[in-house]
Every structure is written in C-alpha cells, then in structure tokens.
PDB file of N, CA and C in Angstrom:
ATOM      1  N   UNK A   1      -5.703  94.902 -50.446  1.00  0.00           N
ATOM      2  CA  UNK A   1      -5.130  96.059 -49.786  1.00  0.00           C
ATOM      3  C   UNK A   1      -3.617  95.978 -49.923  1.00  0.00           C
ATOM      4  N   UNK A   2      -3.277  96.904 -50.102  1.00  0.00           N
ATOM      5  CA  UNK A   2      -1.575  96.967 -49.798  1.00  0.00           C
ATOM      6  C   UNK A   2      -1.188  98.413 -49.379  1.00  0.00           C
ATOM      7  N   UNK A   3       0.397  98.275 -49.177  1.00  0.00           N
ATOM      8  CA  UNK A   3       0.786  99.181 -48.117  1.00  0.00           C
ATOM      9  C   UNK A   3       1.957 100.463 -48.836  1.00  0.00           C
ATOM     10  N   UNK A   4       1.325 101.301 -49.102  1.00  0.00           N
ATOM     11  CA  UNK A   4       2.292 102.183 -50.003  1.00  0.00           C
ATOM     12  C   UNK A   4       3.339 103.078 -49.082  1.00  0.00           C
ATOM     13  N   UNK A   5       4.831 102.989 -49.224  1.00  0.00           N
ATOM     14  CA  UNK A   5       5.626 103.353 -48.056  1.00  0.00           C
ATOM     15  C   UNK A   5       6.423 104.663 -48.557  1.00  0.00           C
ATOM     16  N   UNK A   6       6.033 105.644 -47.853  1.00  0.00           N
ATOM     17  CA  UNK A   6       6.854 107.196 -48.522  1.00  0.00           C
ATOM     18  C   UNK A   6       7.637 106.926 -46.921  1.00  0.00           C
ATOM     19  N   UNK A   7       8.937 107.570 -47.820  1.00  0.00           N
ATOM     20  CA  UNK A   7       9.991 108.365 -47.117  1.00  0.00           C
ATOM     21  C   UNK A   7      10.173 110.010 -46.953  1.00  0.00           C
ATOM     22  N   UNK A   8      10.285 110.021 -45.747  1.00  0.00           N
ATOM     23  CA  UNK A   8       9.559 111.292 -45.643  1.00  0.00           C
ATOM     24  C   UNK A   8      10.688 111.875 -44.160  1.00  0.00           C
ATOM     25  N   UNK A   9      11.361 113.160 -44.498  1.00  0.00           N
ATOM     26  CA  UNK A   9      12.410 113.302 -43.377  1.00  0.00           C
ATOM     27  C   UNK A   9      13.072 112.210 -42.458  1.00  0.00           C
ATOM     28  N   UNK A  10      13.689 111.475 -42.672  1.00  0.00           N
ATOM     29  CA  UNK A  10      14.202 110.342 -42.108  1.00  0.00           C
ATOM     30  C   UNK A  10      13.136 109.481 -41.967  1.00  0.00           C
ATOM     31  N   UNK A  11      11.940 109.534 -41.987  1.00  0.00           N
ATOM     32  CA  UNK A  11      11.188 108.215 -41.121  1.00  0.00           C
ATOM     33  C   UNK A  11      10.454 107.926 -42.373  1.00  0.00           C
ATOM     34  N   UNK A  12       9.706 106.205 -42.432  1.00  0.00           N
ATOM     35  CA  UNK A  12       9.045 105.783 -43.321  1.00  0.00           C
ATOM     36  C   UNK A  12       7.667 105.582 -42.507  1.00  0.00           C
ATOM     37  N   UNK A  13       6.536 106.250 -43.482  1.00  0.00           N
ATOM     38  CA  UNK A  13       5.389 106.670 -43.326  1.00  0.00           C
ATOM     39  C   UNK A  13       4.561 105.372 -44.412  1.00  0.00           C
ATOM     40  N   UNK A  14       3.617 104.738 -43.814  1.00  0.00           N
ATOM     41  CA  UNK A  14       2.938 103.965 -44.244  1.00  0.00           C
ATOM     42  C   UNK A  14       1.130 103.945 -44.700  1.00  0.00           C
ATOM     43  N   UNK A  15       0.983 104.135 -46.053  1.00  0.00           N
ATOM     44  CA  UNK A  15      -0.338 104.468 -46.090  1.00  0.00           C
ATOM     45  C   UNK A  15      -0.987 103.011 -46.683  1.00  0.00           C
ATOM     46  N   UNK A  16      -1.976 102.371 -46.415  1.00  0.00           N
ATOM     47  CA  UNK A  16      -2.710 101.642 -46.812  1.00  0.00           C
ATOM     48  C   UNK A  16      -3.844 102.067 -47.911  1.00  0.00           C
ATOM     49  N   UNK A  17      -3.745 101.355 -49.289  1.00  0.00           N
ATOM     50  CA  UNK A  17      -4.715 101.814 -50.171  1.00  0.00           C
ATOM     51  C   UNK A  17      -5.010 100.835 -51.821  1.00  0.00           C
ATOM     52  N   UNK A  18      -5.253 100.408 -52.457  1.00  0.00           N
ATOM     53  CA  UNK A  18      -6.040  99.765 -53.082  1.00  0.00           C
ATOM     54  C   UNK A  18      -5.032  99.930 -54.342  1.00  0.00           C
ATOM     55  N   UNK A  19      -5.064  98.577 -55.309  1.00  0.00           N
ATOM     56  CA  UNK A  19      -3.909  98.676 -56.106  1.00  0.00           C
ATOM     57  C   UNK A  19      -5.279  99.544 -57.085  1.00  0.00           C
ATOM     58  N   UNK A  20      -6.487  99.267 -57.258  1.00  0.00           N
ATOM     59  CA  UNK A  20      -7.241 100.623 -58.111  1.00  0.00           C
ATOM     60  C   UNK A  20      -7.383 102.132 -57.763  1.00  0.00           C
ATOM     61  N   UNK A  21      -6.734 102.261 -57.002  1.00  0.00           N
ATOM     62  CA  UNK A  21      -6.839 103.866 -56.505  1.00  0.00           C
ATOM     63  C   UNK A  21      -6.303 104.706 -56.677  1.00  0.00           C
ATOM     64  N   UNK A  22      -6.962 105.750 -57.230  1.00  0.00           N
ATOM     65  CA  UNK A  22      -5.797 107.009 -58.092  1.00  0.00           C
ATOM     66  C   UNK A  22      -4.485 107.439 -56.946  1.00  0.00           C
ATOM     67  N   UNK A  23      -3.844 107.404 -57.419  1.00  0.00           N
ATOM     68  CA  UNK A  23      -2.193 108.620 -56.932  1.00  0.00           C
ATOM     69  C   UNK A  23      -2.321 109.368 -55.914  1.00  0.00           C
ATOM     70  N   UNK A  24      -3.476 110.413 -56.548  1.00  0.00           N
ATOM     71  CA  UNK A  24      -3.491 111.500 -56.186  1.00  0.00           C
ATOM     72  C   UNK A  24      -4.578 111.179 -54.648  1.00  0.00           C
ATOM     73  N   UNK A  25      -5.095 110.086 -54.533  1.00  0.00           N
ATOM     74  CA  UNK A  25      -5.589 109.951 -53.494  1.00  0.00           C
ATOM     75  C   UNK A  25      -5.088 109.274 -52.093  1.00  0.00           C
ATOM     76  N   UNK A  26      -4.089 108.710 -52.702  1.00  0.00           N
ATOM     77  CA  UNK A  26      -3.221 108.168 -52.082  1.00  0.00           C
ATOM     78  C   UNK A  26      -1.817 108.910 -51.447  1.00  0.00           C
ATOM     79  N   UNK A  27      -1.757 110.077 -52.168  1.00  0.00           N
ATOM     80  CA  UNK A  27      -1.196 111.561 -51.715  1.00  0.00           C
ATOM     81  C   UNK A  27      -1.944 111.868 -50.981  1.00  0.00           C
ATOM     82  N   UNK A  28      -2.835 112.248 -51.355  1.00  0.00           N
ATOM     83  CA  UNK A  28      -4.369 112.740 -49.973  1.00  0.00           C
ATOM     84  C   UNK A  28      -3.246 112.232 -48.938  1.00  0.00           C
ATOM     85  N   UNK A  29      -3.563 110.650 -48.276  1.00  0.00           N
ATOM     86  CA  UNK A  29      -3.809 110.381 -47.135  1.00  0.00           C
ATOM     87  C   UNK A  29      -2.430 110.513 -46.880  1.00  0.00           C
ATOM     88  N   UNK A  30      -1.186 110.034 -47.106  1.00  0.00           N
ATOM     89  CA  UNK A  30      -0.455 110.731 -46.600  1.00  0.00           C
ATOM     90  C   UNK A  30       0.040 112.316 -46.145  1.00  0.00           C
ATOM     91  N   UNK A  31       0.028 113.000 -47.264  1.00  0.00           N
ATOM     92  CA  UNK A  31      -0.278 114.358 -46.505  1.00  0.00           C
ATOM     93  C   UNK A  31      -1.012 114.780 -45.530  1.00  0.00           C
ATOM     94  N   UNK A  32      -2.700 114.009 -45.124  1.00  0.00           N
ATOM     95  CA  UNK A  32      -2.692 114.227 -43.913  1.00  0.00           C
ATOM     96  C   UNK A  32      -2.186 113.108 -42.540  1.00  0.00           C
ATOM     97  N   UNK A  33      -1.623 112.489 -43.206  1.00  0.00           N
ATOM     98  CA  UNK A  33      -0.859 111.173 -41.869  1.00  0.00           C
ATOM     99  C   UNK A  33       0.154 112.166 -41.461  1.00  0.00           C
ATOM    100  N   UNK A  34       0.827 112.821 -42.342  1.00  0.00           N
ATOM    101  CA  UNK A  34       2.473 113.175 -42.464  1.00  0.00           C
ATOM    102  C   UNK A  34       2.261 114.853 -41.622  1.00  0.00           C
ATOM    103  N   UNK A  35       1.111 115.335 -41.795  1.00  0.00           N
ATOM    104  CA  UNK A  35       0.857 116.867 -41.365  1.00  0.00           C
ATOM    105  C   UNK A  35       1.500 117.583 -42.245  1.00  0.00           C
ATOM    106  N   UNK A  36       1.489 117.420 -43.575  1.00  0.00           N
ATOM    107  CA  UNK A  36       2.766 118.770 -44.385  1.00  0.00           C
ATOM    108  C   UNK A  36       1.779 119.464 -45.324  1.00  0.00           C
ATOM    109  N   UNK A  37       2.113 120.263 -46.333  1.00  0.00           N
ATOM    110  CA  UNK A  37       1.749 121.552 -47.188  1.00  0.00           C
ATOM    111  C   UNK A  37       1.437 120.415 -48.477  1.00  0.00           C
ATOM    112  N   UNK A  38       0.246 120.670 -49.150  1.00  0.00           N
ATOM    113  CA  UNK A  38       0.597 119.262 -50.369  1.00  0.00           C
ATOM    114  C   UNK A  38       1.117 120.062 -51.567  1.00  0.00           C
ATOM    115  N   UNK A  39       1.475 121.343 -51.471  1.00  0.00           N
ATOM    116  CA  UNK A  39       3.004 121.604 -52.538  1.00  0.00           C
ATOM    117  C   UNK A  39       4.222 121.501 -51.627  1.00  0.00           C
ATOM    118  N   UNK A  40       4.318 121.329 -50.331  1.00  0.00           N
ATOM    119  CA  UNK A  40       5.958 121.449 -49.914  1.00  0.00           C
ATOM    120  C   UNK A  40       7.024 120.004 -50.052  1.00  0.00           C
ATOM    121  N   UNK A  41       6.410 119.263 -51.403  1.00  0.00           N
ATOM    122  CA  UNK A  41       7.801 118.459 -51.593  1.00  0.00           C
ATOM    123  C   UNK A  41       6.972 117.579 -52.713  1.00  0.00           C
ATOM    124  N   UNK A  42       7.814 116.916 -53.252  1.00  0.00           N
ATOM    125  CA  UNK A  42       7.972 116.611 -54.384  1.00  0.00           C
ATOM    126  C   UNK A  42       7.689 114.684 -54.089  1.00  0.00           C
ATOM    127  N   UNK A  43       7.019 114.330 -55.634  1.00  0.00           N
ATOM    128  CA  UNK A  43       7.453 112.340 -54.784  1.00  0.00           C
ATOM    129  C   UNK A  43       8.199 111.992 -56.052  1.00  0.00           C
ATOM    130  N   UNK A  44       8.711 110.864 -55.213  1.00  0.00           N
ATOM    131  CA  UNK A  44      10.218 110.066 -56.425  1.00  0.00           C
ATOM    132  C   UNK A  44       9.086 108.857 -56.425  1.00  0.00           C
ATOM    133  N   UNK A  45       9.391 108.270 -57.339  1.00  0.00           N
ATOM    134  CA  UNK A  45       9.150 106.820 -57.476  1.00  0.00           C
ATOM    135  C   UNK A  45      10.166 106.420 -58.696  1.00  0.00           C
ATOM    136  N   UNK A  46      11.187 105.539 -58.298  1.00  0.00           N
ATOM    137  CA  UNK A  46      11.871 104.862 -59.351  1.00  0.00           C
ATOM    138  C   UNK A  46      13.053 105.758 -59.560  1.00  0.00           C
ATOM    139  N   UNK A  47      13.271 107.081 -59.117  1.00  0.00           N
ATOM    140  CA  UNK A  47      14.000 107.994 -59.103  1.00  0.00           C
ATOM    141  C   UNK A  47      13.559 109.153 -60.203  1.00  0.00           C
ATOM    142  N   UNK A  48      11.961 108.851 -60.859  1.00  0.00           N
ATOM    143  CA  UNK A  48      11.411 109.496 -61.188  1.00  0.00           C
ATOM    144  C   UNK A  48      10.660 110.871 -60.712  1.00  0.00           C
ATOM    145  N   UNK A  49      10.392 111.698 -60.657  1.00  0.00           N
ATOM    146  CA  UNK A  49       9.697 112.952 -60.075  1.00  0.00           C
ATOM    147  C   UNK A  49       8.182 112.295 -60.781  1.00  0.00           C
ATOM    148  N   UNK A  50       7.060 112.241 -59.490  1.00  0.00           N
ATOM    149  CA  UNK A  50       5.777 112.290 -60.052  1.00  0.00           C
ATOM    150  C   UNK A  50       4.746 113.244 -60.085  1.00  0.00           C
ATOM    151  N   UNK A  51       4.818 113.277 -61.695  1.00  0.00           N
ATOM    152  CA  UNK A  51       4.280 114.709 -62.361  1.00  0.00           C
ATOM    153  C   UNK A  51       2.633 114.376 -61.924  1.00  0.00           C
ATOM    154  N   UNK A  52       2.237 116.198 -61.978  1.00  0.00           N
ATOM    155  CA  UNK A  52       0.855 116.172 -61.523  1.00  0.00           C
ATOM    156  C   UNK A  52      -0.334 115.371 -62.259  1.00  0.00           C
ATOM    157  N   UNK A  53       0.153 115.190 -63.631  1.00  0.00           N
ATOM    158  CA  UNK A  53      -0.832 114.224 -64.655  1.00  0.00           C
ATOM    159  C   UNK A  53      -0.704 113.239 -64.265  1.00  0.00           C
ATOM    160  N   UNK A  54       0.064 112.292 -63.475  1.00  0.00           N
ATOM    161  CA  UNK A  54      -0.046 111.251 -62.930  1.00  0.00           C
ATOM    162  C   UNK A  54      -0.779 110.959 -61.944  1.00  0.00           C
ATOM    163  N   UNK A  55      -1.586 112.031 -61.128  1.00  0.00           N
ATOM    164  CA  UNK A  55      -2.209 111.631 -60.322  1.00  0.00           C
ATOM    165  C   UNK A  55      -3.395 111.368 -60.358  1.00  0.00           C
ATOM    166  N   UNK A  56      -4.033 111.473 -61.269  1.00  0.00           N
ATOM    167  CA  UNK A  56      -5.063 110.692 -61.650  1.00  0.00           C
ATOM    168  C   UNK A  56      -5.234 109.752 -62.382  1.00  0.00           C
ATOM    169  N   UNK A  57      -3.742 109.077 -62.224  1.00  0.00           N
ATOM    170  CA  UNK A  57      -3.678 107.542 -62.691  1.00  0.00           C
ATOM    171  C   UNK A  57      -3.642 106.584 -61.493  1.00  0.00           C
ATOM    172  N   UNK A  58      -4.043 105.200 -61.688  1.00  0.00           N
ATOM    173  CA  UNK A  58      -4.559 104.464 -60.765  1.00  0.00           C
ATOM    174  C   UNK A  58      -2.932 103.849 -60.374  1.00  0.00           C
ATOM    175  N   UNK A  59      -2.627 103.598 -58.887  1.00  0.00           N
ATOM    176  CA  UNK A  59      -1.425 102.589 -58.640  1.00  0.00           C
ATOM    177  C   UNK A  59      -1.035 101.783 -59.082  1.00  0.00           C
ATOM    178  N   UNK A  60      -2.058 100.742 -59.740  1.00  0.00           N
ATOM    179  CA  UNK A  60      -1.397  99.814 -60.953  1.00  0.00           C
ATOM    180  C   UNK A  60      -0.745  99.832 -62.084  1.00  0.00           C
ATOM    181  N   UNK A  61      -1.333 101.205 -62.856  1.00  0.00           N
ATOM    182  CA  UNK A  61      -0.911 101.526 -63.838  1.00  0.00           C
ATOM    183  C   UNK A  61       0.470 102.304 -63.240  1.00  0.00           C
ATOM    184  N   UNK A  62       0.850 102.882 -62.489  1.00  0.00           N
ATOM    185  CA  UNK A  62       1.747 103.853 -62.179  1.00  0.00           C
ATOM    186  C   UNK A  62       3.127 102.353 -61.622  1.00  0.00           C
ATOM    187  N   UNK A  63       3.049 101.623 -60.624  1.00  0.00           N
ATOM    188  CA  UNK A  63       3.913 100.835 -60.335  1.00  0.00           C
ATOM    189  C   UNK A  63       4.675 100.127 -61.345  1.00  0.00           C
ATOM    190  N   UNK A  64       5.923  99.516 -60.837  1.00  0.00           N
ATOM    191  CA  UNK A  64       6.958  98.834 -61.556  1.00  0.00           C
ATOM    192  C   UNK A  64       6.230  96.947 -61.706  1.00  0.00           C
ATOM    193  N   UNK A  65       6.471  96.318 -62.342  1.00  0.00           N
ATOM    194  CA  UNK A  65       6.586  94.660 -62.390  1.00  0.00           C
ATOM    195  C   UNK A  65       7.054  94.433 -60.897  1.00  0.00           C
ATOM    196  N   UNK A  66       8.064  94.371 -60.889  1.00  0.00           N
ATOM    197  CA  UNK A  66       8.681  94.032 -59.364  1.00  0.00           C
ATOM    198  C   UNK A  66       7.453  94.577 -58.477  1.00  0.00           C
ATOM    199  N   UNK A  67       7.366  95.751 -57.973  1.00  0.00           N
ATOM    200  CA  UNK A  67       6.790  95.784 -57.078  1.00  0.00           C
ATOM    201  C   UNK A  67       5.111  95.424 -56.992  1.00  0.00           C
ATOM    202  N   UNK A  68       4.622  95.109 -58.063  1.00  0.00           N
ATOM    203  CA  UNK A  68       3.414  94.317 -57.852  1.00  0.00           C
ATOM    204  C   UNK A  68       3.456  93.070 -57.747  1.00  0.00           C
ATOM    205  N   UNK A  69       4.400  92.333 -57.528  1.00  0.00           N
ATOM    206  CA  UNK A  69       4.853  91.117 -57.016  1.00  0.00           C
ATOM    207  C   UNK A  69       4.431  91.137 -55.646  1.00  0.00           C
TER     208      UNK A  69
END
C-alpha cells in the first residue's frame, strides 16, 4: 500500500492505493475524498500536466525513480 498525496486548495489530501493501480482510479478516489467536478482542475506530477491517456496507466509505470524509493 502506499499513500498518494494531491495538493489541492491549500491543504494536502491523502489517498491510499496500490503501486498496480491505474491513475485514473486513483483520481476516482480522490475526487470523491476532495468533493470536486472530475473536469474542474487539472493534475501536475513532476510539473507535468497529466494527460487523459495516462490514466489508464498503472502508478508504477507513471512515477519518478525517487519516488518509488
């Protein structure tokens, strides 16, 4: 298990989810932790924008070296 951390209007929002688990499911659960619109904002990772074809890639494949440390 590990702990995927969005920033989200000042506060950091914490979702728990599986380094095999698609993106886009892992969007799921924050959008409903967070209560928002799942077009009203955009996600960075790396200072990247993550495009919608990415979300049906798994967290492993999507993360940096460092952070699977």
């Amino acid at each position: 298990m590990v702990e995927i951390e969005f920033l989200f209007n000042g506060r950091n929002i914490i979702i728990q989810g599986k380094l095999e688990e698609n993106i886009g499911t892992i969007i799921d659960k924050f959008i409903n932790k967070a209560q928002i619109e799942k077009n009203s904002v955009y996600y960075l990772y790396q200072g990247n924008i993550l495009q919608d074809s990415n979300k049906d890639s798994k967290l492993i494949d999507i993360i940096a070296n460092d952070d699977k440390i």
